[in-house]
Every structure is written in structure tokens, then in C-alpha cells.
Protein backbone atom coordinates (compact mmCIF):
# COMPACT_ATOMS: atom_id res chain seq x y z
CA UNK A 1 -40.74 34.61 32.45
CA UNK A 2 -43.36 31.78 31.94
CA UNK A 3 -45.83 32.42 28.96
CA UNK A 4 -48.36 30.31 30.30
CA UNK A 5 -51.82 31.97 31.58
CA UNK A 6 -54.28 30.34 33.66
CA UNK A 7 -57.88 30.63 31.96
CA UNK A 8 -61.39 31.60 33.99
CA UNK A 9 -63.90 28.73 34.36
CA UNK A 10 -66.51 30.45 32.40
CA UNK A 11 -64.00 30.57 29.40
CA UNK A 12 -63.55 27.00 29.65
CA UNK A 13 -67.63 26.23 29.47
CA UNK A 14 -67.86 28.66 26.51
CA UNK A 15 -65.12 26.59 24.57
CA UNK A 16 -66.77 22.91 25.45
CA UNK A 17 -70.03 24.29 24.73
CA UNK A 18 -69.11 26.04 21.00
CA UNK A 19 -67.05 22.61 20.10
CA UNK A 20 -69.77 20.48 21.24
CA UNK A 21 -71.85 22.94 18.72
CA UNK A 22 -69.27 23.01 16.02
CA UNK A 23 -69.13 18.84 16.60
CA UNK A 24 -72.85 18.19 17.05
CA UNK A 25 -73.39 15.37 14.53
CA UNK A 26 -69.93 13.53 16.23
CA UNK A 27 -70.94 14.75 19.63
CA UNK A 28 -74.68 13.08 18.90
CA UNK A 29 -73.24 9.93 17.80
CA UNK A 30 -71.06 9.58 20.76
CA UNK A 31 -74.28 10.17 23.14
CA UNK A 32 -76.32 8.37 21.49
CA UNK A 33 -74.24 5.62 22.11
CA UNK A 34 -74.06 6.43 26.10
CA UNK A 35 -78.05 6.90 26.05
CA UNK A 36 -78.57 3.39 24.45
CA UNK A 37 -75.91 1.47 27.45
CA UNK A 38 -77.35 3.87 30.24
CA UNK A 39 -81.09 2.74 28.50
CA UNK A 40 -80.37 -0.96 28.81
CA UNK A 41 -78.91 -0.96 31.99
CA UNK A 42 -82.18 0.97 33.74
CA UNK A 43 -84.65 -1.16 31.44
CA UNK A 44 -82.94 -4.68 33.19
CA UNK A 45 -82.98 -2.79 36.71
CA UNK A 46 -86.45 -1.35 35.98
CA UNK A 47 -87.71 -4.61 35.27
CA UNK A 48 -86.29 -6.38 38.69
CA UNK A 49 -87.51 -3.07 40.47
CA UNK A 50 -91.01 -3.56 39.19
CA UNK A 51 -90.57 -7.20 39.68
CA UNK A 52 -90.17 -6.79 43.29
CA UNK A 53 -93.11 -4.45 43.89
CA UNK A 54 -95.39 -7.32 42.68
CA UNK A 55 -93.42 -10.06 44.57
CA UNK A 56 -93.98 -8.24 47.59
CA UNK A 57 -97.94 -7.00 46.81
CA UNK A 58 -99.16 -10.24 48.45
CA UNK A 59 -100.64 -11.90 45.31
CA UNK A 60 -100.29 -14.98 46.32
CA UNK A 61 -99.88 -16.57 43.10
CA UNK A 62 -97.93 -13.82 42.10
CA UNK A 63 -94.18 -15.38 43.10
CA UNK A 64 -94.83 -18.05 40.87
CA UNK A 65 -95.93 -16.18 37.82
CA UNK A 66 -92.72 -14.31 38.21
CA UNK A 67 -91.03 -17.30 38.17
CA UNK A 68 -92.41 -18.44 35.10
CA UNK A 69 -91.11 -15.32 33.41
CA UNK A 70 -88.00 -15.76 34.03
CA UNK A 71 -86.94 -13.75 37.26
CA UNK A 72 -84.64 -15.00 39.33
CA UNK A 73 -85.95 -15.26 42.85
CA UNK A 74 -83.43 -15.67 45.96
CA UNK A 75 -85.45 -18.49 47.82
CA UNK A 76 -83.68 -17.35 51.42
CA UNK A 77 -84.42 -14.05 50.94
CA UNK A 78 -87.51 -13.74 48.39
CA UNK A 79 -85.76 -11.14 46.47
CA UNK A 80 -85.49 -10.72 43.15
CA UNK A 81 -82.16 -10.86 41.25
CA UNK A 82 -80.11 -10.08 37.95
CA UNK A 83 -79.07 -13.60 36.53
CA UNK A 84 -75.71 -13.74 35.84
CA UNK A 85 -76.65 -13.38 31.66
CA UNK A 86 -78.34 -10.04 32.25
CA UNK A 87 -74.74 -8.16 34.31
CA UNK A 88 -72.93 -10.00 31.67
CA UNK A 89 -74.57 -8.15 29.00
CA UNK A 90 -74.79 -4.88 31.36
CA UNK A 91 -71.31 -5.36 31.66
CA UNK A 92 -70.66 -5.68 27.89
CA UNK A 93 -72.68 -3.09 26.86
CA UNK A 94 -70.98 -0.51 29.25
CA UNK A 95 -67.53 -1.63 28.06
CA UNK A 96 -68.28 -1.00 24.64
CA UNK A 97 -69.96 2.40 25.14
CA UNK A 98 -66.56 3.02 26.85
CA UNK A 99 -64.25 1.84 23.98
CA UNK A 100 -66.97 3.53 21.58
CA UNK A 101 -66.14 7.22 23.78
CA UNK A 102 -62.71 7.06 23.84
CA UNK A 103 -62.27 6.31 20.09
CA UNK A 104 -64.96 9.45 19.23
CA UNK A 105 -62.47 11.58 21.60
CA UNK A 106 -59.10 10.50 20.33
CA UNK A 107 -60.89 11.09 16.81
CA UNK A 108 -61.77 14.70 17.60
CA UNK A 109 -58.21 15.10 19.40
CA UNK A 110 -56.84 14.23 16.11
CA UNK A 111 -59.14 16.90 14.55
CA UNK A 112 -58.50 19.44 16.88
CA UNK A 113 -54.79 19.35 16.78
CA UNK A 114 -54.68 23.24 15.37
CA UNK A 115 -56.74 24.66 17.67
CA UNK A 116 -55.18 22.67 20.52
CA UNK A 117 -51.86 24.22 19.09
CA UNK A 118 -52.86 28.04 18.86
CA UNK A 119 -54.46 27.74 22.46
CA UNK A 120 -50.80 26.43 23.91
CA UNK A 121 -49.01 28.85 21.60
CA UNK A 122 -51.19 31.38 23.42
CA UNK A 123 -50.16 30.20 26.71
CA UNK A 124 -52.72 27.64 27.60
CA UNK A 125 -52.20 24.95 30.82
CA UNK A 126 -51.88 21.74 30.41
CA UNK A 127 -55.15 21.73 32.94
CA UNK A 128 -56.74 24.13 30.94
CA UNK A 129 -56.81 21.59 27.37
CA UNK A 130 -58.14 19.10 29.86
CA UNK A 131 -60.67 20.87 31.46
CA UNK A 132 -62.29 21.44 28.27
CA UNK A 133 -62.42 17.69 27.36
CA UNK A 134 -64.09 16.87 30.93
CA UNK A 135 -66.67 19.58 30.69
CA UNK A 136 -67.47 18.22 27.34
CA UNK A 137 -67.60 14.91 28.19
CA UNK A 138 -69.59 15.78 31.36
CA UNK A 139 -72.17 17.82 29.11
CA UNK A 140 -72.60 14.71 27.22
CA UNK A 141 -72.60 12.15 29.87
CA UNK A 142 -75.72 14.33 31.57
CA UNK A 143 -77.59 14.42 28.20
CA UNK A 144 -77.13 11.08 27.60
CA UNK A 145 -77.27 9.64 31.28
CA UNK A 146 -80.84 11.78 31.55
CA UNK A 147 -82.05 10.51 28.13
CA UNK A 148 -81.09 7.28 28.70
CA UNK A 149 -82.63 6.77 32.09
CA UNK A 150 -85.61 8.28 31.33
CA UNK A 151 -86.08 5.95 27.88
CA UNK A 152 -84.76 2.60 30.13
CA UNK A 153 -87.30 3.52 32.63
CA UNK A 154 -90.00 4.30 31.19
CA UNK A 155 -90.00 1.20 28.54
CA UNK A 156 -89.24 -1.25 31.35
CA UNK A 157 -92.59 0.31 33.62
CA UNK A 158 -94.39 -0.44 29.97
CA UNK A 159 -93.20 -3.74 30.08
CA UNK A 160 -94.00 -5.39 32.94
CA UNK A 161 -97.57 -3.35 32.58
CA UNK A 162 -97.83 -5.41 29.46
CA UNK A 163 -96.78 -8.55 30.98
CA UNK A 164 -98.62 -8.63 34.15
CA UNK A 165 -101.43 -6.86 33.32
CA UNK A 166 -102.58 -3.05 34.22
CA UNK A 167 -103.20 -4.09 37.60
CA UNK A 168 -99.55 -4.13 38.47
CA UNK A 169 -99.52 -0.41 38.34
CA UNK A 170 -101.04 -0.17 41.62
CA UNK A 171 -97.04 -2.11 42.86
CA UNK A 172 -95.24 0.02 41.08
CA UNK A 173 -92.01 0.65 43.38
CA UNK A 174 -92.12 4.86 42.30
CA UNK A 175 -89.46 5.83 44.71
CA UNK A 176 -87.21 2.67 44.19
CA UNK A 177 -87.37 3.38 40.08
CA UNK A 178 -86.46 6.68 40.61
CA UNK A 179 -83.97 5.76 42.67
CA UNK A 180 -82.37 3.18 39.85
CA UNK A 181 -82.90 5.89 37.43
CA UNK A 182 -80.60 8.48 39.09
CA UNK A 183 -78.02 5.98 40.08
CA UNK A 184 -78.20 4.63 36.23
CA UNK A 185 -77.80 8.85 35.24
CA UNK A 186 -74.52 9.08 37.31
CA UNK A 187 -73.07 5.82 35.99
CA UNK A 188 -73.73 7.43 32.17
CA UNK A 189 -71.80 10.52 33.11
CA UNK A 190 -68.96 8.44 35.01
CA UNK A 191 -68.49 6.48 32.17
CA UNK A 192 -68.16 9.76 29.57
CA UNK A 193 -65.52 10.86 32.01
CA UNK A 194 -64.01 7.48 32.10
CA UNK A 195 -63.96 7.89 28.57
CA UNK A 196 -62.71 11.00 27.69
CA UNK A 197 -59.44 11.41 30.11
CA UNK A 198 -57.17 9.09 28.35
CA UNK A 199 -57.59 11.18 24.82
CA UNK A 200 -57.99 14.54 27.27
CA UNK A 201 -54.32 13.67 28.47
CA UNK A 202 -52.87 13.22 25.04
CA UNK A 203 -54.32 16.69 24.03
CA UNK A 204 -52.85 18.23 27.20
CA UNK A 205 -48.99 16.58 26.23
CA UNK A 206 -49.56 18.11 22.95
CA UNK A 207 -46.18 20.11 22.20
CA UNK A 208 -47.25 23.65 20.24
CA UNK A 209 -45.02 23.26 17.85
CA UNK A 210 -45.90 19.71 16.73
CA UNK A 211 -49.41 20.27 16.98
CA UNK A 212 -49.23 23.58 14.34
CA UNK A 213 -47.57 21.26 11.75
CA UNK A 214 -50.04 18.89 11.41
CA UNK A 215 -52.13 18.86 7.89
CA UNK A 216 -55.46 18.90 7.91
């Protein structure tokens, strides 16, 4: 008869939660890392967001102050765009908070081999290893995603204040921000997930037997 036991849900969060504890100064590091990618991405969108508010107050000098610092304005459509420099370094920032997960995960894989071990000794699913690694990386990606919006937001609003002048508050796009804000939160957490299921699948393949006779 088959030794393997499928595990509650709650059991699963209790697990993520106490490694994420045990692991705090790794688990930090690694969303630290997600809130500073998440943070750049919402500062550049912030900045276009805000951008637009004052394109479109009616100012009418106000399109070509906003050329002279540098936005991009569609002359068809009188929107404002990302240049191609700013997704580039979106892009490459989000890449290398991806590589920067995935090495942090393999790296506490690696740690974890023992405890992986005992778990499938005890008659652990495959699914059940894995879940834990997504609901860690999930509880990270939030924290991050949240921290990181909030920090991208809030310095790009405190930019274009400074650049334009107080007055510019009255433009501010609120609903629009918060908009970018939640969409850059959900990107954070998609990317810890992106992160974490290649190492989450090598736990899950871990064979008992190997995994006990590791050396720490």
C-alpha cells in the first residue's frame, strides 16, 4: 500500500510561514530585491501617469514643458509614452530580480535538503514540497509587490511635485496611480512565482533517500 499522505492546506501555510521565519534574513534579501524592481517599475509608470494628468489639465504651455523634460509625447495621439530606454531598463531590472529569486530558492533548496527528506520519508506529495515553495514565494511576492508599489509610487508623485511645482497636485491622476500601483503589486508576486517553481520542482523530484545523505 502507498505510504504517501496528502497534507491539509493549513499545514502547508504553517510550514511556509515558520521557514520564512527560520529564513528571515535570506527571505529579506530576496524581497528586498523584488521591492526595489516592483519600486522602479511604478516610479517610471508613476511618472508618465502624473505626466499625463498635467498634459491633459489644459495648461497650455504645459505640453511643452513636458517636452523639455524629457517625456515622450505621441504627437497623433497626445499621449504620453515610455521611451524605449526606460522598458529596456524595466525589462532588465525585472529579469534580474528573476535570476536574483531563483538563485535565493535553489540556495535554500540546497539547505533544506534534510527536512525536504524527513517530510518524503514521512510520506509527503510531490505537490505537497511544492506547495510550500509557492506559498512562500507568494508571501514574499505580496510583501514585496505592496512595499514596492507603495515606495515607486509615492517617490514618483514627489517627483513630478518637485519638478512641476505644487500646483500639479491639483492633476494628479489618483485613480489611474492606483491603478498602476496594483497592476505593478501583481507583476511583483508573478514574478516570485516565476521565480520560485523551477527550484520548487527540483525539491519535489527529491528522492528520500538521497536527500537524508546529504552533509550539512
Amino acid at each position: 500500500m502507498s505510504r504517501l499522505v496528502a497534507l491539509p492546506l493549513s499545514k502547508s501555510l504553517q510550514m511556509a510561514y515558520q521557514s520564512i521565519r527560520v529564513r528571515f534574513f535570506r527571505s529579506l534579501v530576496t524581497t528586498m530585491s523584488l521591492v526595489l524592481a516592483v519600486a522602479f517599475l511604478t516610479f517610471i509608470q508613476t511618472g508618465n501617469d502624473m505626466a499625463s494628468g498635467l498634459l491633459h489639465s489644459g495648461e497650455p504651455t504645459m505640453e511643452r514643458n513636458l517636452s523639455k523634460a524629457g517625456y515622450d509625447i505621441n504627437p497623433e495621439t497626445h499621449v504620453i509614452e515610455s521611451s524605449a530606454k526606460q522598458r529596456w531598463i524595466v525589462f532588465l531590472s525585472l529579469l534580474t530580480c528573476v535570476v536574483g529569486i531563483i538563485n535565493a530558492q535553489l540556495m535554500s533548496v540546497t539547505e533544506r535538503f534534510r527536512e525536504i527528506g524527513t517530510l518524503k520519508c514521512l510520506g509527503a506529495l510531490d505537490r505537497f514540497i511544492v506547495r510550500i515553495f509557492v506559498i512562500e514565494a507568494t508571501l514574499q511576492g505580496v510583501t514585496g509587490g505592496f512595499a514596492g508599489a507603495l515606495l515607486g509610487g509615492g517617490v514618483g508623485v514627489l517627483s513630478t511635485l518637485i519638478k512641476f511645482g505644487l500646483s500639479s497636485f491639483a492633476f494628479i491622476p489618483w485613480s489611474t496611480i492606483g491603478l498602476t500601483m496594483f497592476y505593478a503589486m501583481c507583476i511583483g508576486t508573478v514574478l516570485s512565482l516565476v521565480g520560485v517553481l523551477y527550484p520548487a520542482i527540483v525539491a519535489s523530484r527529491m528522492q528520500p533517500v538521497e536527500a537524508m545523505r546529504v552533509e550539512q
